[in-house]
PDB file of N, CA and C in Angstrom:
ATOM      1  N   UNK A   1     -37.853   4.546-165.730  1.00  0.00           N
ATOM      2  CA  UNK A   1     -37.932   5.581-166.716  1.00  0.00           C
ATOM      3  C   UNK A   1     -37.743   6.923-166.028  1.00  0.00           C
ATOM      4  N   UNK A   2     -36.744   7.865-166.888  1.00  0.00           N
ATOM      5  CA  UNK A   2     -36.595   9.338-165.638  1.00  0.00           C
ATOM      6  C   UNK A   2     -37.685   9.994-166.832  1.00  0.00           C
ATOM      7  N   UNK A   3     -37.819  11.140-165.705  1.00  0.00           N
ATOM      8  CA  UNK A   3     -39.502  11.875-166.300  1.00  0.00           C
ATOM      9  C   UNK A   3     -38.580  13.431-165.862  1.00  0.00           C
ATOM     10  N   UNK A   4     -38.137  14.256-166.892  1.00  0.00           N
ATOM     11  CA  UNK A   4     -38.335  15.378-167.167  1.00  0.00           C
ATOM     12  C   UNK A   4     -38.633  16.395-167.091  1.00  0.00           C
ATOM     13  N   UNK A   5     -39.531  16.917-166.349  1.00  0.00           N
ATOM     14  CA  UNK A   5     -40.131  18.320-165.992  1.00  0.00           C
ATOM     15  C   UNK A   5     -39.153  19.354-166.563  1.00  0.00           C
ATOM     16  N   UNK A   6     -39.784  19.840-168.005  1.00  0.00           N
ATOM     17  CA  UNK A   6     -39.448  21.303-168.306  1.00  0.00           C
ATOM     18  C   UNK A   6     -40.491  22.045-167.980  1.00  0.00           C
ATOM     19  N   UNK A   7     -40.080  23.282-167.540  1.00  0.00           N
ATOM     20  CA  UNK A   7     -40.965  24.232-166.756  1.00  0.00           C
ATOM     21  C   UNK A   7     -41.627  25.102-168.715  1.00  0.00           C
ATOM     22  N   UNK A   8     -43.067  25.359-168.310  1.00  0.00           N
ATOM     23  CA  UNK A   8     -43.438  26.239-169.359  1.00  0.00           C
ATOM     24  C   UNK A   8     -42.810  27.295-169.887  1.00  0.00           C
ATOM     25  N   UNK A   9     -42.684  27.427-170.998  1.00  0.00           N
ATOM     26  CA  UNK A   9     -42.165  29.306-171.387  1.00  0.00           C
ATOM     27  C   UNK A   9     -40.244  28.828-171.186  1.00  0.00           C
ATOM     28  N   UNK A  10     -39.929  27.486-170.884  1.00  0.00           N
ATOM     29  CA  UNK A  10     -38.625  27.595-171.167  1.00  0.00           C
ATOM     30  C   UNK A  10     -37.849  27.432-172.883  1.00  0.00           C
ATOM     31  N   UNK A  11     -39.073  27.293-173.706  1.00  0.00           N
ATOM     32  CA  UNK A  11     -38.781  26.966-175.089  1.00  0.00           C
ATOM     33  C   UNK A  11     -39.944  27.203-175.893  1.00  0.00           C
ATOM     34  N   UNK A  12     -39.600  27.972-177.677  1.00  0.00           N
ATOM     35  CA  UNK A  12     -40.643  27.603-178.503  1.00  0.00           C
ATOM     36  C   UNK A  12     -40.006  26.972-179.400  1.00  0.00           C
ATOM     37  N   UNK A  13     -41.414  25.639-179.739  1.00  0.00           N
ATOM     38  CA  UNK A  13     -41.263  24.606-180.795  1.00  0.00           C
ATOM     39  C   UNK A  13     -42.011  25.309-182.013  1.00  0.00           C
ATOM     40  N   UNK A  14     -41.605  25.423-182.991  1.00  0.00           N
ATOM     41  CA  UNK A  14     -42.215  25.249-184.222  1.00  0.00           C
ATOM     42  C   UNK A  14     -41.964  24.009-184.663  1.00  0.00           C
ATOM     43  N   UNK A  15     -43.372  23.318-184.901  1.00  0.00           N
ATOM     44  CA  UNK A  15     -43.261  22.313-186.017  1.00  0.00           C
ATOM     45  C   UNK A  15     -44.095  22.246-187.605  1.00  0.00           C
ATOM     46  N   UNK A  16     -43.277  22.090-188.018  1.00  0.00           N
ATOM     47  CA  UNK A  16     -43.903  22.575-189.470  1.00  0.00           C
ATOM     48  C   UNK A  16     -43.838  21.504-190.658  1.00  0.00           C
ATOM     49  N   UNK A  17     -45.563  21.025-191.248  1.00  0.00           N
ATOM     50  CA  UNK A  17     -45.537  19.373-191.975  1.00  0.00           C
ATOM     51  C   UNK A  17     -45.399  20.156-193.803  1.00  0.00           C
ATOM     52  N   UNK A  18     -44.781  19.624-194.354  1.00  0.00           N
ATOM     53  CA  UNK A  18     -45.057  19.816-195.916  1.00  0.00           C
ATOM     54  C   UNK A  18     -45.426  18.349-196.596  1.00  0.00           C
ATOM     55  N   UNK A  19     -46.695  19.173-197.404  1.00  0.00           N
ATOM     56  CA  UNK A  19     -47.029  17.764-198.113  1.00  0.00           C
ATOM     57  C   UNK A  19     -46.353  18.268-199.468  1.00  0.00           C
ATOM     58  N   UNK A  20     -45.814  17.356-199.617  1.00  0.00           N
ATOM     59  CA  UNK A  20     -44.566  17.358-201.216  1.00  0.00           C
ATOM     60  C   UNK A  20     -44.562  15.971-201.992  1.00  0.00           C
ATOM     61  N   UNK A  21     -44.212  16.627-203.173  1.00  0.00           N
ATOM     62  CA  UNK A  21     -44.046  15.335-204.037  1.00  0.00           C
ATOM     63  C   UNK A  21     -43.109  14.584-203.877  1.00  0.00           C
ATOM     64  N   UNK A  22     -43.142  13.289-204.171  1.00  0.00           N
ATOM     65  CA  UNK A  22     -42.175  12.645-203.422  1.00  0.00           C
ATOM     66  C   UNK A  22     -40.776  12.577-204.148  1.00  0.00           C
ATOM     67  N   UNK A  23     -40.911  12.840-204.974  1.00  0.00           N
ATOM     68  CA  UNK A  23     -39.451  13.124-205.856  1.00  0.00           C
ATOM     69  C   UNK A  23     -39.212  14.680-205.500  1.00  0.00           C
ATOM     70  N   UNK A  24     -39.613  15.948-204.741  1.00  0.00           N
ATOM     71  CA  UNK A  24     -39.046  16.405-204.597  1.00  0.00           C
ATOM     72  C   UNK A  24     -38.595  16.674-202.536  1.00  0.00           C
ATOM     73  N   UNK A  25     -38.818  15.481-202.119  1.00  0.00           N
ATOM     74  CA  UNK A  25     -38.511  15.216-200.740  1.00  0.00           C
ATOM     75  C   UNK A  25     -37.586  15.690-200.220  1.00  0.00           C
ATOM     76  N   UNK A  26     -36.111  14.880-200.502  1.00  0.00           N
ATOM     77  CA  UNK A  26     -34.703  15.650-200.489  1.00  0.00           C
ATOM     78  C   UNK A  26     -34.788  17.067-200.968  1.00  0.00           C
ATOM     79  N   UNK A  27     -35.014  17.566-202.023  1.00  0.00           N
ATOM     80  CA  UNK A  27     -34.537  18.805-202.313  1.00  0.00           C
ATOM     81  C   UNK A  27     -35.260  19.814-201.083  1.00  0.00           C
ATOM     82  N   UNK A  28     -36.142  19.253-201.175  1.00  0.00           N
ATOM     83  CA  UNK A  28     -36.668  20.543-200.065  1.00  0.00           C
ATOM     84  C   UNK A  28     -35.786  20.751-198.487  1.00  0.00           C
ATOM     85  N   UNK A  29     -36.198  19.500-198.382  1.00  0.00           N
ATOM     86  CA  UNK A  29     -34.766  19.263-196.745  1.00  0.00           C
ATOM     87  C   UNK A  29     -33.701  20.349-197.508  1.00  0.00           C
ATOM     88  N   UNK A  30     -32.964  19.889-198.878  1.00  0.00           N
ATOM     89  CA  UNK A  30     -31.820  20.708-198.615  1.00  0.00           C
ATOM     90  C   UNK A  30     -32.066  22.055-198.419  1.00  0.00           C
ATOM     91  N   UNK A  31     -33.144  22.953-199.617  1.00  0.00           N
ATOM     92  CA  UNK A  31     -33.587  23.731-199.210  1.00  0.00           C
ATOM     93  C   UNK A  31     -33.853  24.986-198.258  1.00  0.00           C
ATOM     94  N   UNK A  32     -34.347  24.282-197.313  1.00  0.00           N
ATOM     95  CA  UNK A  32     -34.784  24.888-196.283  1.00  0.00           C
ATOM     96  C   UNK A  32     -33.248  24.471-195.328  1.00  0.00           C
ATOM     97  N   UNK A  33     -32.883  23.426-195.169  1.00  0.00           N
ATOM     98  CA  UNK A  33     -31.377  23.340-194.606  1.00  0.00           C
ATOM     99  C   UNK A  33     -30.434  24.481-194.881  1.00  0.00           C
ATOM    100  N   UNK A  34     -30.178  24.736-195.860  1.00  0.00           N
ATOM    101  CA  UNK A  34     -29.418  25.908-196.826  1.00  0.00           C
ATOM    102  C   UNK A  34     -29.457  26.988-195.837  1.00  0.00           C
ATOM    103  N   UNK A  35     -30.727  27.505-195.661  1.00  0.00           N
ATOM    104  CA  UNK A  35     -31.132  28.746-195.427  1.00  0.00           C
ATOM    105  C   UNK A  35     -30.862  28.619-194.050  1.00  0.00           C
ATOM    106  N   UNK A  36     -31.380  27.770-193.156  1.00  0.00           N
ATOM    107  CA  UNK A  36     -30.693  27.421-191.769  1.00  0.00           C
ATOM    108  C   UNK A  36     -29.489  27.372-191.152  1.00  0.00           C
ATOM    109  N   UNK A  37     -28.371  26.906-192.393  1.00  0.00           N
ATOM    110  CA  UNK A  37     -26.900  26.760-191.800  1.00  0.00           C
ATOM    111  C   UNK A  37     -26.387  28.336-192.913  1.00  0.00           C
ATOM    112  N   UNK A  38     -27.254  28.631-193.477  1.00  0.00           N
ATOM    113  CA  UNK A  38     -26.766  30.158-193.958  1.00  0.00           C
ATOM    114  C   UNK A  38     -26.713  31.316-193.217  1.00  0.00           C
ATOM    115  N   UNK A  39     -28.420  31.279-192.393  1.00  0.00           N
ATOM    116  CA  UNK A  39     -28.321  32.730-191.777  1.00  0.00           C
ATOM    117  C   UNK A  39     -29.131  32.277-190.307  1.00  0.00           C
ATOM    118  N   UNK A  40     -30.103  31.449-190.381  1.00  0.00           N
ATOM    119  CA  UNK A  40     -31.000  31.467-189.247  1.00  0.00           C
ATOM    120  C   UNK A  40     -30.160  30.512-188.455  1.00  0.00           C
ATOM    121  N   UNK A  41     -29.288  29.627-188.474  1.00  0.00           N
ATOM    122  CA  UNK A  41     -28.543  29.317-187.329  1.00  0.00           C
ATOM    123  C   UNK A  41     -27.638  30.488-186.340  1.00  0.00           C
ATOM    124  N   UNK A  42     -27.645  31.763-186.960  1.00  0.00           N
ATOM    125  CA  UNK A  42     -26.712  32.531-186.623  1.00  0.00           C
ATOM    126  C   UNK A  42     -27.832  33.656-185.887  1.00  0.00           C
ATOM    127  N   UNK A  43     -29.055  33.448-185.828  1.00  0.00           N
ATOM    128  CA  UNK A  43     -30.199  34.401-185.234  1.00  0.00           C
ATOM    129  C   UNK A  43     -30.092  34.138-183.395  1.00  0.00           C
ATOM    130  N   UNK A  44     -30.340  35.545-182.802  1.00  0.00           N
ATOM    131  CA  UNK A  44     -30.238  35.120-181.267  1.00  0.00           C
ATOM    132  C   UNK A  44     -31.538  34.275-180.815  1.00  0.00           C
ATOM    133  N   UNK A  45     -31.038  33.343-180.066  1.00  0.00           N
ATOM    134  CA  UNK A  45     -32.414  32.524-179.503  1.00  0.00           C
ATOM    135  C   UNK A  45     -32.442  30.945-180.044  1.00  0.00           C
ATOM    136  N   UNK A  46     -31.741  31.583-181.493  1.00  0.00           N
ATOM    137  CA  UNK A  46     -31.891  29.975-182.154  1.00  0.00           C
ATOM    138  C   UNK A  46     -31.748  28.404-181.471  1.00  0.00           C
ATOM    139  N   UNK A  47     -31.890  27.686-181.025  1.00  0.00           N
ATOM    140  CA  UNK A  47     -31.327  26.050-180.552  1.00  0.00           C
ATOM    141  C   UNK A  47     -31.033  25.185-181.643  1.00  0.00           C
ATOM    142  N   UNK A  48     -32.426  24.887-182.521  1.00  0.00           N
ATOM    143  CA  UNK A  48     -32.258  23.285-183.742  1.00  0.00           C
ATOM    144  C   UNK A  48     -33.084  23.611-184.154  1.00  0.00           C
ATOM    145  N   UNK A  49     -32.714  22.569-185.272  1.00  0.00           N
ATOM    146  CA  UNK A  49     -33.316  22.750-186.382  1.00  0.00           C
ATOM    147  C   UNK A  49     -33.793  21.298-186.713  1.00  0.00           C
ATOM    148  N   UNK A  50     -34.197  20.401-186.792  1.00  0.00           N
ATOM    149  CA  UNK A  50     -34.798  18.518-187.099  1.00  0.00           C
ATOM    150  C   UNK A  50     -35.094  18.658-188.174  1.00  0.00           C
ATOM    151  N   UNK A  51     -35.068  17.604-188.897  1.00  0.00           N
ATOM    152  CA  UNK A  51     -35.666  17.533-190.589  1.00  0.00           C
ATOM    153  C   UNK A  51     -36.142  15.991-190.517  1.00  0.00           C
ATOM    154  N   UNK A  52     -36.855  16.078-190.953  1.00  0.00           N
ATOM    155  CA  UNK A  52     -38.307  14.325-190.550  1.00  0.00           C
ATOM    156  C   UNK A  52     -38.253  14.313-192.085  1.00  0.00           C
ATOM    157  N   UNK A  53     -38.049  12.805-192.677  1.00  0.00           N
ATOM    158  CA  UNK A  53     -38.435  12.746-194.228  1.00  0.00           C
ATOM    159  C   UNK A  53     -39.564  11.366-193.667  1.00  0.00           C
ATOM    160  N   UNK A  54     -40.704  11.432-194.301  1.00  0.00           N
ATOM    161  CA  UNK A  54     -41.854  10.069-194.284  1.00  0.00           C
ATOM    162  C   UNK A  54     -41.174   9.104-194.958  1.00  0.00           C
ATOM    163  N   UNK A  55     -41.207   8.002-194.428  1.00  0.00           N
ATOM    164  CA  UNK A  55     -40.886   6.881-195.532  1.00  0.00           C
ATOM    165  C   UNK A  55     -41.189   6.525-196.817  1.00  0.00           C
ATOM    166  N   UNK A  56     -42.677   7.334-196.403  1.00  0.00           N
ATOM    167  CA  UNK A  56     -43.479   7.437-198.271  1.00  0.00           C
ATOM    168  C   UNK A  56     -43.103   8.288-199.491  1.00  0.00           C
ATOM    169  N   UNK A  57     -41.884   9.538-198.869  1.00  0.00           N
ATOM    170  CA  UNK A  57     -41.656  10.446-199.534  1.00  0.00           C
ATOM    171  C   UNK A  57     -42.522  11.470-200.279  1.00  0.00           C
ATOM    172  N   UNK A  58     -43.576  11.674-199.350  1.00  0.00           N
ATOM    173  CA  UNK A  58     -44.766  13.010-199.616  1.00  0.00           C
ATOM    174  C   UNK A  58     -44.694  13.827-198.530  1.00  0.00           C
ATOM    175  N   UNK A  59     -43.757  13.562-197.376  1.00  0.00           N
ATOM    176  CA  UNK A  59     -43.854  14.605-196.178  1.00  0.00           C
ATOM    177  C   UNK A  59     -42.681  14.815-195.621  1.00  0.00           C
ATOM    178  N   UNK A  60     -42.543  15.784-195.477  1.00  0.00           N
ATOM    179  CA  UNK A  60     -41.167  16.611-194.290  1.00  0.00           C
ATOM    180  C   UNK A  60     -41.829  17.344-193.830  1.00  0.00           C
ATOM    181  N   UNK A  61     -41.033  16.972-192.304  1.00  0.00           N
ATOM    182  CA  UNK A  61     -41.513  17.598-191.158  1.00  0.00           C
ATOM    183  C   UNK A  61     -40.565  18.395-190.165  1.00  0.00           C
ATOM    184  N   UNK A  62     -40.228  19.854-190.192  1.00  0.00           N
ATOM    185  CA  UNK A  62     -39.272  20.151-189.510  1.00  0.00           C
ATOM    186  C   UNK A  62     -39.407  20.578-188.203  1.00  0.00           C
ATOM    187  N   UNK A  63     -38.534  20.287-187.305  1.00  0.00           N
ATOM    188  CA  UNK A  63     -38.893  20.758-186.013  1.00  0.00           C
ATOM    189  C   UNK A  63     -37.869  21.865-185.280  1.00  0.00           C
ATOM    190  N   UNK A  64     -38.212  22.953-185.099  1.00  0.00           N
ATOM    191  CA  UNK A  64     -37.428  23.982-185.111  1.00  0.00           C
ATOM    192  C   UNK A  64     -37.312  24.146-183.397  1.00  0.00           C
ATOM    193  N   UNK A  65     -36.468  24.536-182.579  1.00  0.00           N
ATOM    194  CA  UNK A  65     -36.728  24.990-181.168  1.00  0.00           C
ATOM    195  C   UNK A  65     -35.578  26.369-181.276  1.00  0.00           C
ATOM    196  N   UNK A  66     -36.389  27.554-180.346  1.00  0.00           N
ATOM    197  CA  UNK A  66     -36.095  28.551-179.909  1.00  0.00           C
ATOM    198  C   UNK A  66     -36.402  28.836-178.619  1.00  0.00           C
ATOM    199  N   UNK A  67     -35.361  29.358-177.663  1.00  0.00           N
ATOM    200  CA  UNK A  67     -35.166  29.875-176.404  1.00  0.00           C
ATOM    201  C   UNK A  67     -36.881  30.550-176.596  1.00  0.00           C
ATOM    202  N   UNK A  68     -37.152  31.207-177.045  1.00  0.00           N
ATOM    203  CA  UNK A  68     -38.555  31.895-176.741  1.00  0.00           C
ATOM    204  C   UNK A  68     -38.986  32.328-177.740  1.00  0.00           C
ATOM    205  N   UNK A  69     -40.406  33.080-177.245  1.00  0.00           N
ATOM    206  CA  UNK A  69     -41.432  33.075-178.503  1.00  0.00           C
ATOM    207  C   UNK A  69     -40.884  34.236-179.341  1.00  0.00           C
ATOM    208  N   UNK A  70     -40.020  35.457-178.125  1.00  0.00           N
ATOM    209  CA  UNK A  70     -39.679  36.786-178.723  1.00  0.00           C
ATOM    210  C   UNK A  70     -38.949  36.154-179.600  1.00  0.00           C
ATOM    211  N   UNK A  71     -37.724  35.210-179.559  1.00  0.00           N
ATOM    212  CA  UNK A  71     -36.482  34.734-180.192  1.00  0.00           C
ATOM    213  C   UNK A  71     -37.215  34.331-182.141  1.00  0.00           C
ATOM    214  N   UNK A  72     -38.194  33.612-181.601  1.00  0.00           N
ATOM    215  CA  UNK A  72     -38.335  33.404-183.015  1.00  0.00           C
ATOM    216  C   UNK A  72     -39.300  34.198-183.862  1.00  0.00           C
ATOM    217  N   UNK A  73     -40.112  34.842-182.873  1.00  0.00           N
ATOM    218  CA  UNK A  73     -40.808  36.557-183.557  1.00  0.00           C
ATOM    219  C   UNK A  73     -39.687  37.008-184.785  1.00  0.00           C
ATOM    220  N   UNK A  74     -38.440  37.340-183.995  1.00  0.00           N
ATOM    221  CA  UNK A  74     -37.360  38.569-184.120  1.00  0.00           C
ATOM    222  C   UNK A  74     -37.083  37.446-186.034  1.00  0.00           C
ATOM    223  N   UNK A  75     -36.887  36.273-185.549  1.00  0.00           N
ATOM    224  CA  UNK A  75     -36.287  35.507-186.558  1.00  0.00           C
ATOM    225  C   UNK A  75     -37.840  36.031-187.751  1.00  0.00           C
ATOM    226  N   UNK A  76     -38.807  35.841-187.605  1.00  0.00           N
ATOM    227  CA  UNK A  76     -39.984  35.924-188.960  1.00  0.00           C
ATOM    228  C   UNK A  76     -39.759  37.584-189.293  1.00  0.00           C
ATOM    229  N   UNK A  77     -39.859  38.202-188.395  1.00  0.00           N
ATOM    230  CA  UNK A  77     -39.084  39.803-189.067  1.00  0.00           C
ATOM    231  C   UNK A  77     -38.143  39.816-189.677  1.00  0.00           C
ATOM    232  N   UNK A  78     -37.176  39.506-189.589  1.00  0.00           N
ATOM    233  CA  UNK A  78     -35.763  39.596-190.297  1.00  0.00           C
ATOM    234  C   UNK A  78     -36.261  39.295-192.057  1.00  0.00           C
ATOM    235  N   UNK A  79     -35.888  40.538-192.398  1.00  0.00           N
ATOM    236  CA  UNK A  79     -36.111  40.290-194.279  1.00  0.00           C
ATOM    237  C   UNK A  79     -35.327  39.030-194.225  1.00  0.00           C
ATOM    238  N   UNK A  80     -34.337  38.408-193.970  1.00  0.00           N
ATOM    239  CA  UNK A  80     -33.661  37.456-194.798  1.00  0.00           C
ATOM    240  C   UNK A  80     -34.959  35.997-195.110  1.00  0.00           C
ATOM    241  N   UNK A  81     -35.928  36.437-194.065  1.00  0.00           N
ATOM    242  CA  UNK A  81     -36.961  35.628-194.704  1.00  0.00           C
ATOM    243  C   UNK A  81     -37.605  34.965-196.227  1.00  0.00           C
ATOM    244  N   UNK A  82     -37.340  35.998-196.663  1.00  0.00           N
ATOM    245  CA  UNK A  82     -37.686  35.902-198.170  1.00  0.00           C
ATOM    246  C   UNK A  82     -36.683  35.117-199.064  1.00  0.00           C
ATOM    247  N   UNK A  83     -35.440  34.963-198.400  1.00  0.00           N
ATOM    248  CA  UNK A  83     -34.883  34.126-199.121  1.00  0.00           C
ATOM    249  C   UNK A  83     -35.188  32.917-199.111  1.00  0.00           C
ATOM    250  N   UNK A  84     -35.595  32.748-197.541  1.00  0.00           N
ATOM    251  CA  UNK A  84     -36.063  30.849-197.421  1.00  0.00           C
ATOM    252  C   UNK A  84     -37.855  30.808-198.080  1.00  0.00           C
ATOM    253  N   UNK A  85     -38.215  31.433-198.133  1.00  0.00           N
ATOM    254  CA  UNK A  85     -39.549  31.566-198.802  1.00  0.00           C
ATOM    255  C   UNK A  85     -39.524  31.369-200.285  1.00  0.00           C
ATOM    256  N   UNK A  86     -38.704  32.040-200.901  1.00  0.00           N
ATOM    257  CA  UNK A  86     -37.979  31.195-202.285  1.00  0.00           C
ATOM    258  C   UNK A  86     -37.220  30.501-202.412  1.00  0.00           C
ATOM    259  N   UNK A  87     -36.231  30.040-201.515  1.00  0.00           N
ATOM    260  CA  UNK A  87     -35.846  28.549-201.745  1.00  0.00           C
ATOM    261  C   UNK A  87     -36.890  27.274-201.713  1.00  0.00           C
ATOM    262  N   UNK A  88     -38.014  27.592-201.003  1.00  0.00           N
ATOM    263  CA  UNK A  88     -39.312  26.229-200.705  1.00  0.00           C
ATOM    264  C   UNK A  88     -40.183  26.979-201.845  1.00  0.00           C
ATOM    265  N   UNK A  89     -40.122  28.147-202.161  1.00  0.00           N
ATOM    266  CA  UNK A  89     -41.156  27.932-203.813  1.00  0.00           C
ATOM    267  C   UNK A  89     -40.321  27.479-204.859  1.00  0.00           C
ATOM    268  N   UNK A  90     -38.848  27.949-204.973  1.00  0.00           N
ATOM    269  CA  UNK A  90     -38.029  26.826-206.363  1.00  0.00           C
ATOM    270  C   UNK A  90     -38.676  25.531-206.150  1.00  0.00           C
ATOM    271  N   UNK A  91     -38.520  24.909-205.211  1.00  0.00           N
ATOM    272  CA  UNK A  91     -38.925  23.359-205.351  1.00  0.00           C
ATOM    273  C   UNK A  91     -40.396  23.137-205.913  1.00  0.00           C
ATOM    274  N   UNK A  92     -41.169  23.444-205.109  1.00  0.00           N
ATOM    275  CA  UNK A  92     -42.203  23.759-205.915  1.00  0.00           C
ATOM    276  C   UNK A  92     -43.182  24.653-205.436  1.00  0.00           C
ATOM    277  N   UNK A  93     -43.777  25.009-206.902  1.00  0.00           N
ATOM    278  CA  UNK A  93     -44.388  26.756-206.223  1.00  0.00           C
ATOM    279  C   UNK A  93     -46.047  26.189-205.223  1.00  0.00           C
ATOM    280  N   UNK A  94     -46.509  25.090-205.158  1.00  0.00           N
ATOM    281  CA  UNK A  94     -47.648  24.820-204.740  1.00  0.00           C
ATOM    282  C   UNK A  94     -47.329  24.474-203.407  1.00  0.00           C
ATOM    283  N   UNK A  95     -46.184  23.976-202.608  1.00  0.00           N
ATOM    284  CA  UNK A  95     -45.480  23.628-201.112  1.00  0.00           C
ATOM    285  C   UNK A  95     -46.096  25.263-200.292  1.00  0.00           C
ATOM    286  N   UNK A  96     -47.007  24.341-199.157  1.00  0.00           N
ATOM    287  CA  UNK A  96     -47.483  25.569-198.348  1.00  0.00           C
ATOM    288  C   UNK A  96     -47.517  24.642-196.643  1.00  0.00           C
ATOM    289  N   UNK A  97     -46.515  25.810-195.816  1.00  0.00           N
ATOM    290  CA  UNK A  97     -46.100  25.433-195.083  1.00  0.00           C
ATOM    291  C   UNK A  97     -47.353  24.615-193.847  1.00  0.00           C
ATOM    292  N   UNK A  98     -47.348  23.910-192.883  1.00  0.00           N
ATOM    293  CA  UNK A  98     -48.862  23.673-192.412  1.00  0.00           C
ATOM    294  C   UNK A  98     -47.877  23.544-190.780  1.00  0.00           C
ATOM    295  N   UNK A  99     -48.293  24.743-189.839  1.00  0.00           N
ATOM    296  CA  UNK A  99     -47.301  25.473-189.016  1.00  0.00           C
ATOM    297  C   UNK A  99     -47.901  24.938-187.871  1.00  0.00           C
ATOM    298  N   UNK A 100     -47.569  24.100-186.555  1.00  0.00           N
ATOM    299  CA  UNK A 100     -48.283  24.695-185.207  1.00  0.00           C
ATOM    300  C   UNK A 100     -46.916  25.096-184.338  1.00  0.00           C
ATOM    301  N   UNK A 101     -47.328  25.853-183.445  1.00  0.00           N
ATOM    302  CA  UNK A 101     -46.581  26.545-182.296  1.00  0.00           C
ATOM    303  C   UNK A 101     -46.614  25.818-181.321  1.00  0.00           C
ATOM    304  N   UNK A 102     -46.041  25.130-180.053  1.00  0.00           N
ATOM    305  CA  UNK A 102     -46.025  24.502-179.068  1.00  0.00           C
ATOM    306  C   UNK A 102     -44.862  25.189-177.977  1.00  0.00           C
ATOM    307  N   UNK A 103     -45.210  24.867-176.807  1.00  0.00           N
ATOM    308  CA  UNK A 103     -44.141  24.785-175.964  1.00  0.00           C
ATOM    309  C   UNK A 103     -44.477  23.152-174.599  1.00  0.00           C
ATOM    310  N   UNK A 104     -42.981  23.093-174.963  1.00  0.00           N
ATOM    311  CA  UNK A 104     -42.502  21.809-174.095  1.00  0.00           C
ATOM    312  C   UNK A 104     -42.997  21.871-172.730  1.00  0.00           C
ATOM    313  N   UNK A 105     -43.961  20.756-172.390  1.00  0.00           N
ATOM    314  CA  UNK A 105     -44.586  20.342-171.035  1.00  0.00           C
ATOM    315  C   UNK A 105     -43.653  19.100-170.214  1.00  0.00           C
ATOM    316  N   UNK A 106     -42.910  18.225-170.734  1.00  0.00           N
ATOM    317  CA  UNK A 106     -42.758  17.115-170.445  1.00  0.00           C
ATOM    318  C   UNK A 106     -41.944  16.811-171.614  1.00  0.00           C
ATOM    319  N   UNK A 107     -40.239  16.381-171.469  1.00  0.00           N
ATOM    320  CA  UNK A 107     -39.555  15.272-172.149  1.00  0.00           C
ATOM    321  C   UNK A 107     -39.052  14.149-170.846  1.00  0.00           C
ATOM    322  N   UNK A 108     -39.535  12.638-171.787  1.00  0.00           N
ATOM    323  CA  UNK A 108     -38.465  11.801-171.229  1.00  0.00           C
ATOM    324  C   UNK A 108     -37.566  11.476-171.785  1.00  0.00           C
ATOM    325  N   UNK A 109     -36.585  11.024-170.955  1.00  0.00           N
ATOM    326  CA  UNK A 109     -35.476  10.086-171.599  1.00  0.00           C
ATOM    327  C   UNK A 109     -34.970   9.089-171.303  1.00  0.00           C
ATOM    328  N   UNK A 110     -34.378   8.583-171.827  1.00  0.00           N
ATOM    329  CA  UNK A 110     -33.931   6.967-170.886  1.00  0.00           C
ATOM    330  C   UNK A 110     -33.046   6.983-169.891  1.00  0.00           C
ATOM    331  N   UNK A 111     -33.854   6.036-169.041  1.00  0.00           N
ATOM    332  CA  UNK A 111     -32.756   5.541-167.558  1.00  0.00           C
ATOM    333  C   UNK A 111     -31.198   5.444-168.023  1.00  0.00           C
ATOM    334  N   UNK A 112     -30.665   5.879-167.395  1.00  0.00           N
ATOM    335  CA  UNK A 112     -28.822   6.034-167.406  1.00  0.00           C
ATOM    336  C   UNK A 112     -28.572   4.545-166.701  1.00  0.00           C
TER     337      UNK A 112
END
């Protein structure tokens, strides 16, 4: 197994869980997708964007990575915020985001 060492402070993770109804699962992915390949893919710092659907269809889970913490500061300032803030209340107005912040200690990956 190869073992990884990313050094601290080389990345911020946002990961962010929504508990949703399960009929509106997809829409939200698109949603919040929308707004990602609209404007925040085009923000400095940006890397990815992941979209997790539960098998049960009550949870998405997105996993966001940015070069740094300034990178995605700069991104929650940017008014265009408010647009993705009403695209996830159209779906539904009770969806409240449930946020932690991380940075990468350790990825593996598989032996080559």
């Amino acid at each position: 197994m190869a073992l990884i060492h990313i050094e601290e402070g080389d990345t911020f993770t946002q990961i962010v869980r929504f508990d949703v109804p399960a009929d509106k699962q997809l829409e939200l992915i698109d949603a919040i997708a929308g707004e990602v390949e609209r404007w925040i893919r085009h923000r400095p710092g940006f890397i990815s964007s992941t979209f997790h659907a539960s098998f049960d269809g009550r949870h998405v889970v997105n996993y966001a990575q940015w070069k740094s913490r300034a990178d995605f500061e700069g991104f929650t300032h940017d008014p265009e915020t408010k647009h993705l803030q009403k695209a996830i209340r159209a779906v539904a107005l009770s969806l409240e985001p449930n946020a932690i912040h991380c940075r990468v200690i350790r990825s593996i990956t598989p032996v080559s």
